[in-house]
PDB file of N, CA and C in Angstrom:
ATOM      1  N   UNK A   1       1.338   5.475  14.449  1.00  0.00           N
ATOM      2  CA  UNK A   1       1.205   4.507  13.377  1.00  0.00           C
ATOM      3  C   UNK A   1       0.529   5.207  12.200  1.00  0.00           C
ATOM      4  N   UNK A   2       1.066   5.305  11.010  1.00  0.00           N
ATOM      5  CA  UNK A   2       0.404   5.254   9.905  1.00  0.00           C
ATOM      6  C   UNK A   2      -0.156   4.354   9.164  1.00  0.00           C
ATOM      7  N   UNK A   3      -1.289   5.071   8.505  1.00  0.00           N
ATOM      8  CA  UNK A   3      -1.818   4.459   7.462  1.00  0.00           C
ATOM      9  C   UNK A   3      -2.010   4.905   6.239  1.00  0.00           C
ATOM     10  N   UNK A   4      -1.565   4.467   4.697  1.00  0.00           N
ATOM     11  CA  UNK A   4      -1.647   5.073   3.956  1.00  0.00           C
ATOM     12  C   UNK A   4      -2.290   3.794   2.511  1.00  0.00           C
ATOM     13  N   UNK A   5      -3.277   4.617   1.824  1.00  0.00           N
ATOM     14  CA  UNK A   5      -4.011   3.750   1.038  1.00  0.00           C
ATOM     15  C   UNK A   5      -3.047   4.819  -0.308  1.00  0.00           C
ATOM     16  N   UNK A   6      -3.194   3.390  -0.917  1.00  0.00           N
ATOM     17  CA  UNK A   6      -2.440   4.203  -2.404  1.00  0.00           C
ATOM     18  C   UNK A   6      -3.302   3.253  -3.784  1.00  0.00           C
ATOM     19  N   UNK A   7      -3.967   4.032  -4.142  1.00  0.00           N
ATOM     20  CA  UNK A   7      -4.503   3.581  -5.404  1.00  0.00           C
ATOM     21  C   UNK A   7      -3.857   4.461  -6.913  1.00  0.00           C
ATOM     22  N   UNK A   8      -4.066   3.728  -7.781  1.00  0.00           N
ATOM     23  CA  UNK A   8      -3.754   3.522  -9.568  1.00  0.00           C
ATOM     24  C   UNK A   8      -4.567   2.979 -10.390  1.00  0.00           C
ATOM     25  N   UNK A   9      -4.861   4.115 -11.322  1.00  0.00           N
ATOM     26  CA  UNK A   9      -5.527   3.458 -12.699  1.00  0.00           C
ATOM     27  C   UNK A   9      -5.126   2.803 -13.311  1.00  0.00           C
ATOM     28  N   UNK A  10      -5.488   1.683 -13.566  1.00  0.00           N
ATOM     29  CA  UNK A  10      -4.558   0.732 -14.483  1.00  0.00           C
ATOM     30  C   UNK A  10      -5.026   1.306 -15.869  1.00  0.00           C
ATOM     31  N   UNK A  11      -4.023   0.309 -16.739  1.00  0.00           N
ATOM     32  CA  UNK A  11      -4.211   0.507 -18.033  1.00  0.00           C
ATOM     33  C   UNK A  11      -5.267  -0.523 -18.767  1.00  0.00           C
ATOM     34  N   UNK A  12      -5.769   0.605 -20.008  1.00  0.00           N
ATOM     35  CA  UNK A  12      -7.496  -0.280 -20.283  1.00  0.00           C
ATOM     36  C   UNK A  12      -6.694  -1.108 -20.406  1.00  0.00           C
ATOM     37  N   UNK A  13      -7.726  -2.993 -20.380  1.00  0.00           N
ATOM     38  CA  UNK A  13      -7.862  -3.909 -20.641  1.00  0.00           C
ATOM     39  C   UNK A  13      -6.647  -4.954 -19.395  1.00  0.00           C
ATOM     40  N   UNK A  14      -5.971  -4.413 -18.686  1.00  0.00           N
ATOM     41  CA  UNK A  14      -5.364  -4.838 -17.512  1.00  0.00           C
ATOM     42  C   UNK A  14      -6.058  -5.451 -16.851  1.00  0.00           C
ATOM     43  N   UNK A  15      -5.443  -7.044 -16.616  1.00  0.00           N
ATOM     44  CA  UNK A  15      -6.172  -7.940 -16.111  1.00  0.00           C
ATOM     45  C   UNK A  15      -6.150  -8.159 -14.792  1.00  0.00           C
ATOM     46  N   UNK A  16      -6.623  -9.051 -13.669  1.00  0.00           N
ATOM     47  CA  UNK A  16      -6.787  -9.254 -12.675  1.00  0.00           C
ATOM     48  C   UNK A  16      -5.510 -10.308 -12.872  1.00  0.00           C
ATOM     49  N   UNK A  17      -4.558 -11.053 -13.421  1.00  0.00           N
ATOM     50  CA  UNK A  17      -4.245 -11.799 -13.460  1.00  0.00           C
ATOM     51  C   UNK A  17      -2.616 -11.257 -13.347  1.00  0.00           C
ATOM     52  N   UNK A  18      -2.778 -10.206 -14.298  1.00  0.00           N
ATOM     53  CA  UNK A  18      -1.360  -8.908 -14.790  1.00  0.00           C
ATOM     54  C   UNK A  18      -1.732  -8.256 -13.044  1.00  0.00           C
ATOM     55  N   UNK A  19      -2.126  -7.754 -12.565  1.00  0.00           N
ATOM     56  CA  UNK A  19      -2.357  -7.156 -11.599  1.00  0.00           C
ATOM     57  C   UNK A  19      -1.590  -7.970 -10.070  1.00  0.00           C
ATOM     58  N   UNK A  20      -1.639  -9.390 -10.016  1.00  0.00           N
ATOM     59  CA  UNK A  20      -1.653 -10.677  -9.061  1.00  0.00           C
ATOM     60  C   UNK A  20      -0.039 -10.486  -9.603  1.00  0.00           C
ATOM     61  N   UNK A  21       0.341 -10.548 -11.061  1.00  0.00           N
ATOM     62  CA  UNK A  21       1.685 -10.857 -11.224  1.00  0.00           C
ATOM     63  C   UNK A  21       2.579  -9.588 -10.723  1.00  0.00           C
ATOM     64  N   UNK A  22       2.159  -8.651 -10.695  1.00  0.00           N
ATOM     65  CA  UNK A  22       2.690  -7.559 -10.573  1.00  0.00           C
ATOM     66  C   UNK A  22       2.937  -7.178  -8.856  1.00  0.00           C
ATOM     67  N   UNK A  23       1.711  -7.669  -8.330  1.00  0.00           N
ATOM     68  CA  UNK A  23       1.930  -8.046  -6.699  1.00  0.00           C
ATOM     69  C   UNK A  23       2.972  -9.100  -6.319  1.00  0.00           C
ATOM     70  N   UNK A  24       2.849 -10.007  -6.883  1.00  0.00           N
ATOM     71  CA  UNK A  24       3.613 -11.202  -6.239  1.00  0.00           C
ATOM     72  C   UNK A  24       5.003 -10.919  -7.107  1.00  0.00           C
ATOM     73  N   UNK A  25       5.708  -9.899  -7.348  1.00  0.00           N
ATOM     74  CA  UNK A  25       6.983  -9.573  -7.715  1.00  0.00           C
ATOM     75  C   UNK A  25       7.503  -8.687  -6.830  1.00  0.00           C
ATOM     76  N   UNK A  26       6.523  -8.108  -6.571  1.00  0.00           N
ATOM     77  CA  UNK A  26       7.104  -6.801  -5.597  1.00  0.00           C
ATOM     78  C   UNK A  26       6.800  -7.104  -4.281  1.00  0.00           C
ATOM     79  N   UNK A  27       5.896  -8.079  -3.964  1.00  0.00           N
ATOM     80  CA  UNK A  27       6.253  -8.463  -2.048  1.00  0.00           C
ATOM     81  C   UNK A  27       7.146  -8.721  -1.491  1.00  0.00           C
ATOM     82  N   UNK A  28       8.219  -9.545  -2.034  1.00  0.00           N
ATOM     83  CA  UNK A  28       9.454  -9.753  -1.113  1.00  0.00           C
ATOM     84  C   UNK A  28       9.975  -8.247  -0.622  1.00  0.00           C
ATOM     85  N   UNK A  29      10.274  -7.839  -1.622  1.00  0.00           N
ATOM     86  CA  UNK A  29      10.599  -6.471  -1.738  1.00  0.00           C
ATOM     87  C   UNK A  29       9.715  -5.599  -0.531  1.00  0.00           C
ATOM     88  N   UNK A  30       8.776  -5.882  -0.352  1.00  0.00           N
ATOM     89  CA  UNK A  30       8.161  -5.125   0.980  1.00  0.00           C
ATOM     90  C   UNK A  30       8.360  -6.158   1.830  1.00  0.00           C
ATOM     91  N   UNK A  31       8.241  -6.851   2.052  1.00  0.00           N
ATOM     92  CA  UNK A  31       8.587  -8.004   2.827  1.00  0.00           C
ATOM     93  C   UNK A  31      10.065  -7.612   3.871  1.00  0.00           C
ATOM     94  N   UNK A  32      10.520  -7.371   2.950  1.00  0.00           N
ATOM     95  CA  UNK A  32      12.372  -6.857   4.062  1.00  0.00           C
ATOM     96  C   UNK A  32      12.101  -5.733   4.227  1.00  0.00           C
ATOM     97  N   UNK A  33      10.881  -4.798   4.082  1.00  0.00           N
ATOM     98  CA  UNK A  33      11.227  -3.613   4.855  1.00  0.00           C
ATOM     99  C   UNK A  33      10.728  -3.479   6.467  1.00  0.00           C
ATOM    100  N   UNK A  34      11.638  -3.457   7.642  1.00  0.00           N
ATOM    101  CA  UNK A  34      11.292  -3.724   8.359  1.00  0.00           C
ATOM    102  C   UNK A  34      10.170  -2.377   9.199  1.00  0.00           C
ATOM    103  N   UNK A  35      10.321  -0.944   8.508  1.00  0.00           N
ATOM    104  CA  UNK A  35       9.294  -0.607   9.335  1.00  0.00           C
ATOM    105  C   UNK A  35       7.972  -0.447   8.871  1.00  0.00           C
ATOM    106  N   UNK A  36       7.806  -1.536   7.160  1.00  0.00           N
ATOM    107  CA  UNK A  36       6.372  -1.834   6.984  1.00  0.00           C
ATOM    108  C   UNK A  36       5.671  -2.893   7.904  1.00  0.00           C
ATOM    109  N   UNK A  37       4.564  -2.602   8.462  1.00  0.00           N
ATOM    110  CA  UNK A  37       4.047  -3.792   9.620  1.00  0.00           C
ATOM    111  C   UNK A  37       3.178  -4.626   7.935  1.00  0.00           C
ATOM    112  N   UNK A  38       2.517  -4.232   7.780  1.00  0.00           N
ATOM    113  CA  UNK A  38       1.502  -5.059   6.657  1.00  0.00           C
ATOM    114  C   UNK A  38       1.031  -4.387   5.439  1.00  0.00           C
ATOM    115  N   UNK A  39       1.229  -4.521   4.261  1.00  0.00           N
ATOM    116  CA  UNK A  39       0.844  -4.338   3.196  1.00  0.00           C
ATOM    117  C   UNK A  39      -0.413  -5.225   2.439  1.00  0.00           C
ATOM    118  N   UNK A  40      -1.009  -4.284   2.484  1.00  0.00           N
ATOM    119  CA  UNK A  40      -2.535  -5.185   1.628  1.00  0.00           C
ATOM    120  C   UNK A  40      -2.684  -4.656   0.344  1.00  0.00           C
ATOM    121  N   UNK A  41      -2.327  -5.726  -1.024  1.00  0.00           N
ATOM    122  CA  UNK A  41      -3.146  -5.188  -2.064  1.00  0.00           C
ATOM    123  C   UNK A  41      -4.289  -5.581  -2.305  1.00  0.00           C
ATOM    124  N   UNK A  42      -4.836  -5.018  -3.333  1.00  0.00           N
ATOM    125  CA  UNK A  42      -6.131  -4.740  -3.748  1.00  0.00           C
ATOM    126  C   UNK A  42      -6.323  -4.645  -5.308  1.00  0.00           C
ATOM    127  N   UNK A  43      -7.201  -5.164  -5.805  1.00  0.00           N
ATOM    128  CA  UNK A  43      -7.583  -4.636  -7.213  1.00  0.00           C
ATOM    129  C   UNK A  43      -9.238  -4.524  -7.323  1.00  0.00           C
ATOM    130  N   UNK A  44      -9.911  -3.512  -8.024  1.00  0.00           N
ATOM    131  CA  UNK A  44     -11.022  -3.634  -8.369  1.00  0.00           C
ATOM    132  C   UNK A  44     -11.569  -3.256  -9.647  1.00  0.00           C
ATOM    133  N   UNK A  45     -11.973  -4.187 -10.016  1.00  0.00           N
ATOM    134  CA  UNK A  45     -12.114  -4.622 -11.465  1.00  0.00           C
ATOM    135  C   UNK A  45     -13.727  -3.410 -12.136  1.00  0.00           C
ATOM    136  N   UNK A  46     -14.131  -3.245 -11.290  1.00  0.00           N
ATOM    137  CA  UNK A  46     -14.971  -2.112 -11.687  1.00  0.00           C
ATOM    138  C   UNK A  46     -14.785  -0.434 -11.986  1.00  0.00           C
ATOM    139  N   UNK A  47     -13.699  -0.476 -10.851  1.00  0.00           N
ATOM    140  CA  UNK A  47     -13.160   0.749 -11.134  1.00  0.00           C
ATOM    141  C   UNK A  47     -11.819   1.343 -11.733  1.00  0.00           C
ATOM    142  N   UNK A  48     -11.483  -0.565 -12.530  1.00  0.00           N
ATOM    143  CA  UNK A  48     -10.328  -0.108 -13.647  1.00  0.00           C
ATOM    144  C   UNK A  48      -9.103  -0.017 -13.123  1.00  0.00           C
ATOM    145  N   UNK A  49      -8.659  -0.193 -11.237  1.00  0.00           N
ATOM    146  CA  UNK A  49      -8.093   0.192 -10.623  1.00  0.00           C
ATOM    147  C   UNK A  49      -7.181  -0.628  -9.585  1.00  0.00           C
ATOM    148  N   UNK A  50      -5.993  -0.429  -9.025  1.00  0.00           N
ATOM    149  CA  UNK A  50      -5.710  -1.013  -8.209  1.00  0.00           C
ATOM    150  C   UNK A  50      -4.608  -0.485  -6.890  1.00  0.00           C
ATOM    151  N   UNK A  51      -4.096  -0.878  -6.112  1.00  0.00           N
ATOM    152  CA  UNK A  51      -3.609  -0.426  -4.960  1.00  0.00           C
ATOM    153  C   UNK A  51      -3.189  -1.316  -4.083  1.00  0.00           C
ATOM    154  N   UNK A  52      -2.812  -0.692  -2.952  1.00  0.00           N
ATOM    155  CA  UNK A  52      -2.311  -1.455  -1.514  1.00  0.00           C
ATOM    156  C   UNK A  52      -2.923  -0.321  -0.513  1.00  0.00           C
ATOM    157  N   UNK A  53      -2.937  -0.932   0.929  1.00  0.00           N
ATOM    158  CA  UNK A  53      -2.932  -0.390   2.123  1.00  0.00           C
ATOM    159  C   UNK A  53      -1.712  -0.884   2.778  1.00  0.00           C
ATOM    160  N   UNK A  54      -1.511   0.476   3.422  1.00  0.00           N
ATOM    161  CA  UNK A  54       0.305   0.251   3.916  1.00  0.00           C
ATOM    162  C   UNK A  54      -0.111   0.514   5.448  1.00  0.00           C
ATOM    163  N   UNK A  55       0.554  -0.287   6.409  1.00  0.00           N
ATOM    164  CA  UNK A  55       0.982   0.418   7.976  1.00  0.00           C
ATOM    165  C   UNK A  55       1.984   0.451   8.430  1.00  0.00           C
ATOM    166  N   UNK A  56       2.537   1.714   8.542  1.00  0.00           N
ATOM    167  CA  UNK A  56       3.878   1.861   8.825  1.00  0.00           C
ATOM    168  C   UNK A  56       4.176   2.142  10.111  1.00  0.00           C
ATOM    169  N   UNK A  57       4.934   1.372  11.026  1.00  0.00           N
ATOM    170  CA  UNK A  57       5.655   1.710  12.215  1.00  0.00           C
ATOM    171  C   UNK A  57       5.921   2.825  11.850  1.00  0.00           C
ATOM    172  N   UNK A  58       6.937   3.779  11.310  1.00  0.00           N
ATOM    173  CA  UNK A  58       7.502   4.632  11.213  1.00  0.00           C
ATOM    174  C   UNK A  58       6.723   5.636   9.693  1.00  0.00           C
ATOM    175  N   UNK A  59       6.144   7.111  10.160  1.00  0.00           N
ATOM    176  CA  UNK A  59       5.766   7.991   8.876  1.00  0.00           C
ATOM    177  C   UNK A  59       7.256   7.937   8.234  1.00  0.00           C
ATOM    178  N   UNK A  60       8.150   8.295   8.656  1.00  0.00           N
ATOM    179  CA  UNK A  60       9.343   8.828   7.664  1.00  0.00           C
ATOM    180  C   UNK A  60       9.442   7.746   7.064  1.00  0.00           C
ATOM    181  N   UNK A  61       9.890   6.476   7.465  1.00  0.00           N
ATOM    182  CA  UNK A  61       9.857   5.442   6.509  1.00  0.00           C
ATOM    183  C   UNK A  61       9.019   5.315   5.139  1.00  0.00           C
ATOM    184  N   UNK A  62       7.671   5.822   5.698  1.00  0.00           N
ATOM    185  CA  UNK A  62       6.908   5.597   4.392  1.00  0.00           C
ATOM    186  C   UNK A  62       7.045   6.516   3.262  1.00  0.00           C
ATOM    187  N   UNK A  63       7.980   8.402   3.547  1.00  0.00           N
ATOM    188  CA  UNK A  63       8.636   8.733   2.747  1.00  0.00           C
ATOM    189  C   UNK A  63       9.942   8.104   2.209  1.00  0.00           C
ATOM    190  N   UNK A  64      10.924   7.995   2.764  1.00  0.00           N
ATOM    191  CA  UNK A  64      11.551   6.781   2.055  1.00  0.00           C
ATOM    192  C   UNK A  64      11.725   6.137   0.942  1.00  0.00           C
ATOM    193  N   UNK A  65      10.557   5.013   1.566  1.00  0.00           N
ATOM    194  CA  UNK A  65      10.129   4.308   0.582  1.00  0.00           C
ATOM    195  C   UNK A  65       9.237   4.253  -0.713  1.00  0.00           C
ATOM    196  N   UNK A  66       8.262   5.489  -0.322  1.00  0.00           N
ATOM    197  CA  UNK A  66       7.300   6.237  -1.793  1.00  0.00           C
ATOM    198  C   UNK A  66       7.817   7.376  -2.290  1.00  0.00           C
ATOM    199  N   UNK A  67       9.362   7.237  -2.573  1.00  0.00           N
ATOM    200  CA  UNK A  67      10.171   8.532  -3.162  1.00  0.00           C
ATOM    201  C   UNK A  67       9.771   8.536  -4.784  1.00  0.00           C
ATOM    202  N   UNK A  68      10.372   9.082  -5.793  1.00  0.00           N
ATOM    203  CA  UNK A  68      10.148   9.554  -6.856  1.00  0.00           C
ATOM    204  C   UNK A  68      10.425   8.500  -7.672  1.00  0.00           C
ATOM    205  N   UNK A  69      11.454   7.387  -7.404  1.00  0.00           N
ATOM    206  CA  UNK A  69      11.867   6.168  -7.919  1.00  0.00           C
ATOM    207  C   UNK A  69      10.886   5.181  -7.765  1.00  0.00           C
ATOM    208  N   UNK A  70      10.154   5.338  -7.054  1.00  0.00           N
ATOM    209  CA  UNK A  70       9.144   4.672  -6.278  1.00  0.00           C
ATOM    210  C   UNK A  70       7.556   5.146  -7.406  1.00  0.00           C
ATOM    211  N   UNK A  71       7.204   6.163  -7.264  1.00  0.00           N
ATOM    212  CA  UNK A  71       6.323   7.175  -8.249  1.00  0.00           C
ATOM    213  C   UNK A  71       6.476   6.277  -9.522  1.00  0.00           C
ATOM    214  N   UNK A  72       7.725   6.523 -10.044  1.00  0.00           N
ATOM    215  CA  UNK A  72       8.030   5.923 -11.602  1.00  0.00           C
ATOM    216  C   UNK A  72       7.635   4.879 -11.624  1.00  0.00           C
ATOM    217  N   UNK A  73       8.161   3.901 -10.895  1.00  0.00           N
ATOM    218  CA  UNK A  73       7.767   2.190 -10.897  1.00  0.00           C
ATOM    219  C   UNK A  73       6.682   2.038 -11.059  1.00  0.00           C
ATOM    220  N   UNK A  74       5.706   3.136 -10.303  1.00  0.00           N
ATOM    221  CA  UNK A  74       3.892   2.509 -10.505  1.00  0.00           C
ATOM    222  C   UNK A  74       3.884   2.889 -11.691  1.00  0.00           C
ATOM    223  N   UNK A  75       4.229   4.150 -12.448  1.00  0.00           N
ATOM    224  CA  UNK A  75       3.650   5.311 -13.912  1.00  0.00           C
ATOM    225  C   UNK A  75       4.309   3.601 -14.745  1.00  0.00           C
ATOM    226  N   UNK A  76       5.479   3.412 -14.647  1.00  0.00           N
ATOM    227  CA  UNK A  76       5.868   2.176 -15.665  1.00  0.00           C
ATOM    228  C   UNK A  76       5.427   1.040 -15.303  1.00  0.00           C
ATOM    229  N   UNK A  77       4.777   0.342 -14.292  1.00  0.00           N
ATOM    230  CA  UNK A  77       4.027  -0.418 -14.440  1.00  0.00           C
ATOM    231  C   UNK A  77       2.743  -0.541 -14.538  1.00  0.00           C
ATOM    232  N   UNK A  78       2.055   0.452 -14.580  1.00  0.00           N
ATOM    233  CA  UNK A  78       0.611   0.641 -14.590  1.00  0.00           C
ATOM    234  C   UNK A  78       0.379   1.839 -15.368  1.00  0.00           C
ATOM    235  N   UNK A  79       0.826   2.818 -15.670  1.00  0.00           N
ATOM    236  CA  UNK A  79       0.566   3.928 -16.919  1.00  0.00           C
ATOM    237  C   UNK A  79      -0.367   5.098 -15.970  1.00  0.00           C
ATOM    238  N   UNK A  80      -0.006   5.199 -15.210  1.00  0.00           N
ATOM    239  CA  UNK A  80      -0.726   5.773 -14.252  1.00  0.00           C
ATOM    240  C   UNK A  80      -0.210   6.533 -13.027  1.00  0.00           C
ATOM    241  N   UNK A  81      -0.296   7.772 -12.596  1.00  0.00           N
ATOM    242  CA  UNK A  81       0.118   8.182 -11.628  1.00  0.00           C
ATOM    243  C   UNK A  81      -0.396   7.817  -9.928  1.00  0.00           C
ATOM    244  N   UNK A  82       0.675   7.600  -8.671  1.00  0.00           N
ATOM    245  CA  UNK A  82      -0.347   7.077  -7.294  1.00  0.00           C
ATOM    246  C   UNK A  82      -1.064   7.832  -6.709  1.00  0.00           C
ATOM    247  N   UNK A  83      -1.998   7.973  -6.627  1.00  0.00           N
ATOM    248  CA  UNK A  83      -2.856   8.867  -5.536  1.00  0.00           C
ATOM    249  C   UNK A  83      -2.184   8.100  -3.813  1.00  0.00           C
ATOM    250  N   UNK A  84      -1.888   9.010  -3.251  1.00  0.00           N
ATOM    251  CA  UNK A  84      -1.958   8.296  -1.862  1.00  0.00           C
ATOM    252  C   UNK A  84      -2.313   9.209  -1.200  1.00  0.00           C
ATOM    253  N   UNK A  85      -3.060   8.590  -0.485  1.00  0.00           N
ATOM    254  CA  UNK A  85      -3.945   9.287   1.149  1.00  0.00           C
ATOM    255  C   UNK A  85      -3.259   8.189   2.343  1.00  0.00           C
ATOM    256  N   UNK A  86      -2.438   9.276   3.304  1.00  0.00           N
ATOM    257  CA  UNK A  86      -1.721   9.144   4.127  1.00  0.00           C
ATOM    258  C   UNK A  86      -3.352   9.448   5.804  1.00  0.00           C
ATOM    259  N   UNK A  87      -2.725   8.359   6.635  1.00  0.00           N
ATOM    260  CA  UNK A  87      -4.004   8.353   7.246  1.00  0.00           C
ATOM    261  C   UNK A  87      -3.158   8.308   8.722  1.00  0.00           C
ATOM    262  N   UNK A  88      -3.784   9.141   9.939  1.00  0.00           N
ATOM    263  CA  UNK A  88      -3.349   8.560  11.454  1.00  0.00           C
ATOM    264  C   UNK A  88      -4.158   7.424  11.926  1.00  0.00           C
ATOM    265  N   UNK A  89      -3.442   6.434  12.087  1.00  0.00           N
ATOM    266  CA  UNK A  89      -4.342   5.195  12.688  1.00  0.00           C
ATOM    267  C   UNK A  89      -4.217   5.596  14.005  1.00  0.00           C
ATOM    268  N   UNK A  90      -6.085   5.392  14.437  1.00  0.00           N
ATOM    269  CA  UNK A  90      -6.380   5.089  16.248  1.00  0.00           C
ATOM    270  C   UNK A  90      -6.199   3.882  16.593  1.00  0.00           C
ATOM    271  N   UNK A  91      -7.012   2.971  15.926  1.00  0.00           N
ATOM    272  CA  UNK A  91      -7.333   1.738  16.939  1.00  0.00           C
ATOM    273  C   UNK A  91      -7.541   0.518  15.800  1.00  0.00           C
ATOM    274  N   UNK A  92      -7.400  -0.690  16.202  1.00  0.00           N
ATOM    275  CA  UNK A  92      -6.804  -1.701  14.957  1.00  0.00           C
ATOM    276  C   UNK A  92      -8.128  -2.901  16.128  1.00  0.00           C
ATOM    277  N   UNK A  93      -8.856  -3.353  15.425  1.00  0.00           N
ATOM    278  CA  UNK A  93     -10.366  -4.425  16.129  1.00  0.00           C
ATOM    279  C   UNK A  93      -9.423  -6.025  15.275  1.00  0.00           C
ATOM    280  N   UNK A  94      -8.764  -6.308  15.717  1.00  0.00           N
ATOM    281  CA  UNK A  94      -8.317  -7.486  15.303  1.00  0.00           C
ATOM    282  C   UNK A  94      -9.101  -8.553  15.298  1.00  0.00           C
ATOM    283  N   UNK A  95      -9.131  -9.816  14.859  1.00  0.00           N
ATOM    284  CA  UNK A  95      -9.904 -10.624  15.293  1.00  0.00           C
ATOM    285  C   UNK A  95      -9.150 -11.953  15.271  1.00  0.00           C
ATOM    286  N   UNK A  96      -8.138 -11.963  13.774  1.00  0.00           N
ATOM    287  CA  UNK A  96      -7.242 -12.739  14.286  1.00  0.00           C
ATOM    288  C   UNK A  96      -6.535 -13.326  15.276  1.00  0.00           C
ATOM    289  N   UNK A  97      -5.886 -11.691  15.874  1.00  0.00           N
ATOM    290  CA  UNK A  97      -5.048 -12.331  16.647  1.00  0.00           C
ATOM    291  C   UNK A  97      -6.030 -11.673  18.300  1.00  0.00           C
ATOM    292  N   UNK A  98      -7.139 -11.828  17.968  1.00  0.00           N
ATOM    293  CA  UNK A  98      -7.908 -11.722  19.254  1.00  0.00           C
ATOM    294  C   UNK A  98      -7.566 -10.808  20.027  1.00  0.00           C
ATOM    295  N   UNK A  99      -7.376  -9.488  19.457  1.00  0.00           N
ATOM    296  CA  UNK A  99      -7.285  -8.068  20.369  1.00  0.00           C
ATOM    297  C   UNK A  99      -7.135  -6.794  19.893  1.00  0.00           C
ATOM    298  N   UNK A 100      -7.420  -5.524  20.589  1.00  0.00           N
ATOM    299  CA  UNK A 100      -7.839  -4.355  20.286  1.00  0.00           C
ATOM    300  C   UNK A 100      -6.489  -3.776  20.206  1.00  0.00           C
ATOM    301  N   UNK A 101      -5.840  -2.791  19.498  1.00  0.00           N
ATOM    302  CA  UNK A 101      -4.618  -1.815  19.916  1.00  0.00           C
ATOM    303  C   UNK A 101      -5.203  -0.630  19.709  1.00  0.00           C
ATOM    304  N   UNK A 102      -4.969  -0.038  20.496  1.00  0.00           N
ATOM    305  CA  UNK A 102      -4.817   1.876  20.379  1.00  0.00           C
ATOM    306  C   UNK A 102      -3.552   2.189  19.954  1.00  0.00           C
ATOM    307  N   UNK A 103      -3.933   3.094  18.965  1.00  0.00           N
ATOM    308  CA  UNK A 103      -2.271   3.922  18.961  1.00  0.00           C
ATOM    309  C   UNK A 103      -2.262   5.515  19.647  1.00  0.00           C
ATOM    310  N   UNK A 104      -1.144   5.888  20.445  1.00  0.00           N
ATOM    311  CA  UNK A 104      -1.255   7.112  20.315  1.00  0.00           C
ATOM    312  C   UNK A 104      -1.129   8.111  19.304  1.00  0.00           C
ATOM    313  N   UNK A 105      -1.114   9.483  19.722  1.00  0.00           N
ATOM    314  CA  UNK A 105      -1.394  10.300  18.427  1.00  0.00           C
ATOM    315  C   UNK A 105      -0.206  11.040  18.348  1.00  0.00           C
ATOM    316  N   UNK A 106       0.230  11.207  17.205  1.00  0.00           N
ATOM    317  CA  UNK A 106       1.668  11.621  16.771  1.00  0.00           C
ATOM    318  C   UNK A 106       2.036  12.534  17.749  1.00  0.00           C
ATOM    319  N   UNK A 107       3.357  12.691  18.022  1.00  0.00           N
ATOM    320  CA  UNK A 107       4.160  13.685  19.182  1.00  0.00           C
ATOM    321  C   UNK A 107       4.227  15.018  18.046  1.00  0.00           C
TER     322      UNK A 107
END
């Protein structure tokens, strides 16, 4: 299982509001990809900045899907290039759904 955090500088004066609209256009759109398990965005208003956390059933998928077409979309919607830090997930402390997973570690 991967994990990959992807943050962006927004552009000065970018609101929390421009930020929400810009999420809620592009979820469906992650929404049908079936080997994203959960996408979390994020914005933080202190550090000018914003992002998602991705978990991907599948690493290749998450190349795929953060190809160069992908790159552009953030630079043209946010003026900004993505940093992403690609992560191996161990273990997921749920609480929701009331249980622990381990993952194994890549073959």
């Amino acid at each position: 299982m991967l994990m990959e955090i992807v943050t962006f500088d927004l552009r000065p004066g970018m609101t929390r509001d421009e930020v929400m609209e810009g999420a809620r256009k592009v979820a469906p759109k992650w929404r049908a990809v079936p080997e994203l398990v959960r996408k979390s965005f994020f914005y933080d208003p202190e550090a000018n900045t914003a992002g998602a956390v991705y978990q991907w059933s599948d690493p290749a998928a998450a190349d795929r899907w953060h190809d160069a077409a992908w790159r552009q979309s953030v630079r043209d919607a946010y003026g900004s290039e993505p940093r992403v830090q690609r992560l191996q997930m161990t273990l997921i402390a749920d609480n929701e759904v009331g249980k622990t997973e381990e993952f194994a570690a890549p073959a």
